[in-house]
C-alpha atoms as a PDB file:
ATOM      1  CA  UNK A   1       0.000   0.000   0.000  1.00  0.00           C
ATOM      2  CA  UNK A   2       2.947   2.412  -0.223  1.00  0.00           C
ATOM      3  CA  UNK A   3       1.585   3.945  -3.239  1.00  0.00           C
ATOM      4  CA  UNK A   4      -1.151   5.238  -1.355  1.00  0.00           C
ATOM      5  CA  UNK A   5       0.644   6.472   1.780  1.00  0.00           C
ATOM      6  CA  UNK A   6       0.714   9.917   0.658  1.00  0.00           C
ATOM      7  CA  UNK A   7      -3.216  10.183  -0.939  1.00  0.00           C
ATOM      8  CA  UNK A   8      -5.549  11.271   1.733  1.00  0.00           C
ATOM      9  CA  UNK A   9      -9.751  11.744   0.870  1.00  0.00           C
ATOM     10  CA  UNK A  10     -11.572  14.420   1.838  1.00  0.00           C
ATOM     11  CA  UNK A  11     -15.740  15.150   2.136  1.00  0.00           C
ATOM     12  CA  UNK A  12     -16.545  18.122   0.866  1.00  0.00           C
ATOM     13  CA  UNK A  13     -19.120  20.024   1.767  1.00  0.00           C
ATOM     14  CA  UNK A  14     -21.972  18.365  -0.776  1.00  0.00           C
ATOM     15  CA  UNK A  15     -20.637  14.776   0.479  1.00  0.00           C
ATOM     16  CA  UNK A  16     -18.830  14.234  -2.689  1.00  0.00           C
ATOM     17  CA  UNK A  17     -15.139  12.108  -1.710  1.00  0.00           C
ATOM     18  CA  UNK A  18     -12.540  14.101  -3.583  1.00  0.00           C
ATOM     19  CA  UNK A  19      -8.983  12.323  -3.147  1.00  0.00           C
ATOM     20  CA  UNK A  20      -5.766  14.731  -2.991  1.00  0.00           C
ATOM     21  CA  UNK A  21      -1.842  13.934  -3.002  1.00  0.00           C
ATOM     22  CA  UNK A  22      -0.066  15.767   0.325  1.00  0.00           C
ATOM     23  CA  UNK A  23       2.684  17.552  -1.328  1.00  0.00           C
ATOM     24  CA  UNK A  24       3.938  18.864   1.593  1.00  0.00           C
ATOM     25  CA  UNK A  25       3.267  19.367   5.281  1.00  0.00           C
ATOM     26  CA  UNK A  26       4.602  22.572   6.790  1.00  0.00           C
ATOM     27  CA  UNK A  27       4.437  23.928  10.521  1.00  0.00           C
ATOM     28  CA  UNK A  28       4.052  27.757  10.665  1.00  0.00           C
ATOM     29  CA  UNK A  29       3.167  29.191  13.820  1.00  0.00           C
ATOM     30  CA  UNK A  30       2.357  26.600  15.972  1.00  0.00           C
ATOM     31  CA  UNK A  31      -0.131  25.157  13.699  1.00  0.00           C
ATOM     32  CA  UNK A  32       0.541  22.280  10.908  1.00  0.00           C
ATOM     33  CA  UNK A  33      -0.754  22.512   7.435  1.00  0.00           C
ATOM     34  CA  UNK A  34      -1.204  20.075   4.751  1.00  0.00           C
ATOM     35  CA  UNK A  35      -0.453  21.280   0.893  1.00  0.00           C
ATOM     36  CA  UNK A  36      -2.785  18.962  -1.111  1.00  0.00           C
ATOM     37  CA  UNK A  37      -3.097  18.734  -4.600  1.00  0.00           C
ATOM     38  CA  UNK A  38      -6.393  16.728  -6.131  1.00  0.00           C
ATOM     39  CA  UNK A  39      -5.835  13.516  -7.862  1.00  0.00           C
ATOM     40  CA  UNK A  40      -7.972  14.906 -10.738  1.00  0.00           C
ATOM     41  CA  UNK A  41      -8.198  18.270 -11.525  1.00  0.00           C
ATOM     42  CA  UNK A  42     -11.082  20.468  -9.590  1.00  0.00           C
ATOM     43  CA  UNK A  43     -13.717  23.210 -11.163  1.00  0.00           C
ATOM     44  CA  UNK A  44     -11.949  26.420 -11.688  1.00  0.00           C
ATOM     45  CA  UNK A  45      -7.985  24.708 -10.739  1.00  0.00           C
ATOM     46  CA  UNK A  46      -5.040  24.279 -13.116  1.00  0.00           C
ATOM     47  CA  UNK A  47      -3.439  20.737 -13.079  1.00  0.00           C
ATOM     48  CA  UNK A  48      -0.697  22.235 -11.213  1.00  0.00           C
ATOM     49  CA  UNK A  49      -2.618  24.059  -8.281  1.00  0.00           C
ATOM     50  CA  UNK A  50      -3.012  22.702  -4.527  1.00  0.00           C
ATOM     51  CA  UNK A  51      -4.623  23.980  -1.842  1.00  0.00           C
ATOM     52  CA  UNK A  52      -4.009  24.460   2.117  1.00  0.00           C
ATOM     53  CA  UNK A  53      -5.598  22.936   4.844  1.00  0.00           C
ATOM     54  CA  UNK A  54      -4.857  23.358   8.853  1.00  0.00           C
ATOM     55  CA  UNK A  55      -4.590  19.719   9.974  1.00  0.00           C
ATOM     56  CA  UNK A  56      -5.571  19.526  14.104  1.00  0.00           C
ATOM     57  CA  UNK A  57      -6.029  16.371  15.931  1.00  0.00           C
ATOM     58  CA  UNK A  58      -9.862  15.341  17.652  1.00  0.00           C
ATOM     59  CA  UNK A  59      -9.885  14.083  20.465  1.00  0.00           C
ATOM     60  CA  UNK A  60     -10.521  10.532  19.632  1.00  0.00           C
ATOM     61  CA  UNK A  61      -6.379  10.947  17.558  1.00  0.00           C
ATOM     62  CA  UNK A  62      -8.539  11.364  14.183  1.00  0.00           C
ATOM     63  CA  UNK A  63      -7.354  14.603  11.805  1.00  0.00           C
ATOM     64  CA  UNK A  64      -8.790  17.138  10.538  1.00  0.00           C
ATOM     65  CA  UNK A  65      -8.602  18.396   7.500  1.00  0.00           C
ATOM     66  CA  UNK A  66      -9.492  22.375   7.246  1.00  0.00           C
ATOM     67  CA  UNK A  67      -9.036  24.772   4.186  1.00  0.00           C
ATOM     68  CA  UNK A  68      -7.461  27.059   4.468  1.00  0.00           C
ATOM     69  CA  UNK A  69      -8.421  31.031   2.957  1.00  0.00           C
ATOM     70  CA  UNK A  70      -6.385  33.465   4.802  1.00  0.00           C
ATOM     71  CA  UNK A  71      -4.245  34.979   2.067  1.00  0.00           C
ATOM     72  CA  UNK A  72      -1.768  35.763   4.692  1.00  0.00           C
ATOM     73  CA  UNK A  73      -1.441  32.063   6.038  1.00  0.00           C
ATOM     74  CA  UNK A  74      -1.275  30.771   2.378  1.00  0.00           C
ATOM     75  CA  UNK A  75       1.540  33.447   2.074  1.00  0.00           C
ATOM     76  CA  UNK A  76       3.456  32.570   4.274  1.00  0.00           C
ATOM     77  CA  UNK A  77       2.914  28.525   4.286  1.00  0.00           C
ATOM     78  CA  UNK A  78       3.713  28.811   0.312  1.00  0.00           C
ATOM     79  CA  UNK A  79       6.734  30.721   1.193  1.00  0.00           C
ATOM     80  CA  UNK A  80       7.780  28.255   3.566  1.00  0.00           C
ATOM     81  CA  UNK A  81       7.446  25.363   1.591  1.00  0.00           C
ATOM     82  CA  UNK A  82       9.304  27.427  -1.084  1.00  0.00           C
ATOM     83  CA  UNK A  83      12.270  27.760   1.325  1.00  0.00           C
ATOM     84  CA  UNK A  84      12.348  24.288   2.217  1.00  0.00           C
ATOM     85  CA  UNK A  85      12.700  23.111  -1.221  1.00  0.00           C
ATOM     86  CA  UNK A  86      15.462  25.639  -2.525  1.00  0.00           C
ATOM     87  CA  UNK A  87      17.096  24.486   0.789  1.00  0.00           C
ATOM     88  CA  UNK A  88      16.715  20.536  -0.335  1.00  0.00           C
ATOM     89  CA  UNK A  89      17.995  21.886  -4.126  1.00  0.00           C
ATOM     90  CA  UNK A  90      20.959  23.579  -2.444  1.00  0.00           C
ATOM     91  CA  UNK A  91      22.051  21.324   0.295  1.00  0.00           C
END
């Protein structure tokens, strides 16, 4: 099942599964977030577009899985990830 160890599915809000690929997961100010791109393209996304969500554990251990719309948290998560890959490029 490796293959799969890196596709999570979400709900969305009409009850429709939509799976996504986790890119990346990035801490920013004390909170996690989890870059997800959709397996198949969504309404109104290019091919190469993800989205943001703020991941926080329930109390019974299970994630959650929250978009994210603050322009300011996307900032600065994008950034972040962008940092951490010209770091991987030049290390």
């Amino acid at each position: 099942m490796a293959e799969n160890e890196d596709r999570i599915t979400l709900v969305s809000a009409s009850g429709e599964e939509i799976d996504f690929i986790e890119v990346a997961g990035i801490a920013h100010d004390g909170k996690f977030y989890a870059i997800l791109a959709p397996e198949e393209p969504l309404e109104g996304m290019d091919d190469d577009e993800a989205l943001v969500f703020e991941v926080t554990r329930g109390a019974t251990g299970e994630d959650s899985y929250n978009i994210v719309t603050d322009d300011d948290i996307l900032d600065a998560v994008f950034a972040e990830y962008n940092r951490l890959l010209d770091e991987a490029d030049n290390g």
